[in-house]
Protein backbone atom coordinates (compact mmCIF):
# COMPACT_ATOMS: atom_id res chain seq x y z
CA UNK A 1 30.29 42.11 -22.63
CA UNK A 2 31.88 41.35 -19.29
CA UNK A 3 32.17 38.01 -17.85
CA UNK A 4 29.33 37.79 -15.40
CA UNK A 5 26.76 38.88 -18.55
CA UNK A 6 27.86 35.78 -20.36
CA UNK A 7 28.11 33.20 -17.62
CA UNK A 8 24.35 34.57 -17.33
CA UNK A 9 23.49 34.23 -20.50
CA UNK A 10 25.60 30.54 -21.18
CA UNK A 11 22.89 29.96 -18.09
CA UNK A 12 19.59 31.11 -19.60
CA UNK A 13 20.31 28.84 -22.69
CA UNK A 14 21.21 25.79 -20.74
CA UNK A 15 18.20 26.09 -18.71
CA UNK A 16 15.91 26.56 -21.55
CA UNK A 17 17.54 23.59 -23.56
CA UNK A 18 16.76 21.74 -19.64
CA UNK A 19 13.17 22.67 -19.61
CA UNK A 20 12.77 21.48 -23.32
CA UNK A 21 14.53 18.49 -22.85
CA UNK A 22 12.86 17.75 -19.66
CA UNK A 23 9.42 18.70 -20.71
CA UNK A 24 9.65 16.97 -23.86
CA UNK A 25 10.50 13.91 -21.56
CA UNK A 26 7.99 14.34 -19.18
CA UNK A 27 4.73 15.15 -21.27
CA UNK A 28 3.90 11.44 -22.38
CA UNK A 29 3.94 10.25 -18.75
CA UNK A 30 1.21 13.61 -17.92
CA UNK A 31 -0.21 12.84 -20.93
CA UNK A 32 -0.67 9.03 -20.37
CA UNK A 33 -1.94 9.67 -16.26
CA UNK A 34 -4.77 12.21 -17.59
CA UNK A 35 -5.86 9.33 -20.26
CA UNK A 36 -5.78 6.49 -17.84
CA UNK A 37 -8.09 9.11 -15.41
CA UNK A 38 -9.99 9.59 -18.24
CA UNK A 39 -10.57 5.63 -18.99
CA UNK A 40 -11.44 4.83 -15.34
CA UNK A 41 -13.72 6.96 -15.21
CA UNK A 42 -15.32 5.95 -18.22
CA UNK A 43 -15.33 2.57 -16.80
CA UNK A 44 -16.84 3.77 -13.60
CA UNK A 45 -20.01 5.43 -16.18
CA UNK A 46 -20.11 1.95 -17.86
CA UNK A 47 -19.98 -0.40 -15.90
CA UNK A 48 -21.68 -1.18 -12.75
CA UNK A 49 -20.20 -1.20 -9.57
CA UNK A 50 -19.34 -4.82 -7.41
CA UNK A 51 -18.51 -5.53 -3.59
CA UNK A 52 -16.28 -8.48 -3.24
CA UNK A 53 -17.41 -11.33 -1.52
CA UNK A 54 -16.26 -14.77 -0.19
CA UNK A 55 -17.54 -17.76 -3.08
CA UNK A 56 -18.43 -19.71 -0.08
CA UNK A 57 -20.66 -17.16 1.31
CA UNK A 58 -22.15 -15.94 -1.66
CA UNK A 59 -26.03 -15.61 -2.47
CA UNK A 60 -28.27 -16.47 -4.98
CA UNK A 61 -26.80 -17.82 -8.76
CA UNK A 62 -23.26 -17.79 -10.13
CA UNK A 63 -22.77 -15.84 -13.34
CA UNK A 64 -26.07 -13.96 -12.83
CA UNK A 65 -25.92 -12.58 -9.06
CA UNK A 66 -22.21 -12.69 -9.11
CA UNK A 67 -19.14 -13.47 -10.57
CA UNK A 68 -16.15 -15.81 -9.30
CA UNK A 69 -12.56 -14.32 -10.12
CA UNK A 70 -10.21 -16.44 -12.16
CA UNK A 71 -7.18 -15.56 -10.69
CA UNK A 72 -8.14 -16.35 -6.84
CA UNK A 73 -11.35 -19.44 -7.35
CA UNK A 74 -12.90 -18.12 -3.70
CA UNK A 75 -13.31 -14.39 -4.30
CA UNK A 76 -16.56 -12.93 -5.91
CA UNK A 77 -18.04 -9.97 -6.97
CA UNK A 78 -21.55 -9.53 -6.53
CA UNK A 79 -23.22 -5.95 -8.22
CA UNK A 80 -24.77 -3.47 -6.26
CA UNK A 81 -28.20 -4.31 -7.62
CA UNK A 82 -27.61 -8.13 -6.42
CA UNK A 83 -26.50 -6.83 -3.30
CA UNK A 84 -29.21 -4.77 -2.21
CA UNK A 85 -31.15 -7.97 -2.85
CA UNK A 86 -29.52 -10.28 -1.54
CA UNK A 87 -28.01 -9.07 1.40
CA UNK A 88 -31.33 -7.01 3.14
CA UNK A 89 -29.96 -7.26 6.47
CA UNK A 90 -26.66 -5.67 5.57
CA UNK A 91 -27.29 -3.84 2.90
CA UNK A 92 -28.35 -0.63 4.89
CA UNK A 93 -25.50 -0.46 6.66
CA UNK A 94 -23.16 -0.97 4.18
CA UNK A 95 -21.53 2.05 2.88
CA UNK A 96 -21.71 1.46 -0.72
CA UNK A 97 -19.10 3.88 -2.25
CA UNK A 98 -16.40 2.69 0.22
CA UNK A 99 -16.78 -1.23 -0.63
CA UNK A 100 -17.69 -1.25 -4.50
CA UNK A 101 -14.87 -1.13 -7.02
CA UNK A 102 -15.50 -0.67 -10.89
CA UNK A 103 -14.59 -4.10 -12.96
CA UNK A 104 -13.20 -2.20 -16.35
CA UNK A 105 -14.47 -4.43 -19.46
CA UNK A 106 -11.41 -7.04 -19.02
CA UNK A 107 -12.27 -7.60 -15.22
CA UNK A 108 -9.92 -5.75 -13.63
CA UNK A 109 -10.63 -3.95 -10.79
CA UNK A 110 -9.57 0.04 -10.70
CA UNK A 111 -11.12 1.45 -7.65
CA UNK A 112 -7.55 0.97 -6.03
CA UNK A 113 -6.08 2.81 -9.19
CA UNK A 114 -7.56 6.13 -7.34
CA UNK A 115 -4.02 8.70 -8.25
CA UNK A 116 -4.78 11.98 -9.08
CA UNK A 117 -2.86 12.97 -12.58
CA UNK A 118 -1.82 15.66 -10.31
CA UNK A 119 1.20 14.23 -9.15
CA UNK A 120 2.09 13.20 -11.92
CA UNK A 121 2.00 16.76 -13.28
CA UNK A 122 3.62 17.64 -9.46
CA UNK A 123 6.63 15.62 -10.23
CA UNK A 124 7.16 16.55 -14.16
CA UNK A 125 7.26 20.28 -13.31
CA UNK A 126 9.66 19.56 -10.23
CA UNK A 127 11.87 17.44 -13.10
CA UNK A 128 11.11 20.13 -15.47
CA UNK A 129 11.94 23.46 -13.39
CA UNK A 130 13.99 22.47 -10.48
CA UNK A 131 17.18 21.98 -11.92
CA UNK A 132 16.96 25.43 -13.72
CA UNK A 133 15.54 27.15 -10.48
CA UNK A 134 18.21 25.83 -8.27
CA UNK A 135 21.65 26.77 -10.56
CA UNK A 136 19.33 30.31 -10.89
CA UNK A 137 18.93 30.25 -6.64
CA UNK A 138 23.15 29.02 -6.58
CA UNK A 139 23.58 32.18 -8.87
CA UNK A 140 21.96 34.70 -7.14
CA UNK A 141 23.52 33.46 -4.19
CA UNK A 142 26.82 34.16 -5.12
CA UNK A 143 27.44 36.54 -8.03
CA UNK A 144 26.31 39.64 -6.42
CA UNK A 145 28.74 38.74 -3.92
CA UNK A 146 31.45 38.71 -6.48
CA UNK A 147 29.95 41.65 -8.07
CA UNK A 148 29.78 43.48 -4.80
CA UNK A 149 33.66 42.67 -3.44
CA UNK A 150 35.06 44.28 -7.13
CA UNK A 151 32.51 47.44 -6.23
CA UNK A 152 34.27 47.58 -3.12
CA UNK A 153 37.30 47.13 -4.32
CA UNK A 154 37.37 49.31 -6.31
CA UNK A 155 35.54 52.10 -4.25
CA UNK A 156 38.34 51.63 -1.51
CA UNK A 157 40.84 52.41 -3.99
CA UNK A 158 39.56 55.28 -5.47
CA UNK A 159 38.84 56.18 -1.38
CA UNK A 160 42.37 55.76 -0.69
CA UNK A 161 43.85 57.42 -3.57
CA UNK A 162 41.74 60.28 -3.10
CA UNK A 163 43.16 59.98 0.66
CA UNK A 164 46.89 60.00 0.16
CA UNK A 165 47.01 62.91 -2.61
């Protein structure tokens, strides 16, 4: 087995122990993204949707129209149903699905939690397969180079000793 065969093959294993190691590393993260997509949007079936509002400017009763937020005493969240009720004048021209957010059962808000699992999966696979892809890009740069020059090499001197006799 020459050299270049095992330098190849040395490579192949230490990629495939990469991509193992690195996979193995990566899934919980993929794993965890698609669950937390999976809970919001569970949330978003459950629960109904509310448009944040000033306390000061809200309508109708506390606790059954809307709901003041603990951490920050002057913001509330009033549900669509409310809304629509409250708020006539507005209401129509209100786009809905751009102001409500879903309040998951422990009142937090996860409309601004909108990332795609995809990226996550984006960034495992470039953790996963770019180191192996760029030592096998570096490789195929240069060893047919190397491989190449000893052809030549080799051809010239069986050119030139064919020459001289």
């Amino acid at each position: 087995m020459t050299q270049t065969r095992a330098l190849r093959r040395i490579g192949a294993v230490l990629a495939s122990l990469w991509v193992i190691g690195a996979g193995t590393y990566a899934y919980p993260g993929v794993k965890g993204e698609f669950e937390a997509q999976r809970r919001r949007t569970q949330a978003a079936q459950q629960h109904t949707p509310m448009i944040p509002t000033l306390c000061s400017d809200a309508r109708g009763v506390e606790r059954r129209d809307y709901v003041r937020e603990d951490a920050h005493s002057d913001r509330c969240w009033v549900d669509l149903p409310s809304f629509r009720r409250l708020y006539p004048e507005i209401a129509p021209h209100t786009d809905e699905d751009a102001s409500a957010v879903i309040r998951g059962p422990s009142g937090g808000v996860t409309a601004d939690e909108e990332v795609s699992p995809w990226s996550e999966v984006f960034q495992a696979t470039s953790l996963v397969l770019g180191p192996p892809l760029l030592v096998l890009l570096l490789t195929l740069a240069f060893v047919p180079f190397a491989t190449n020059t000893k052809k030549r090499t080799v051809a010239r001197l069986v050119m030139e000793s064919g020459a001289s006799a």
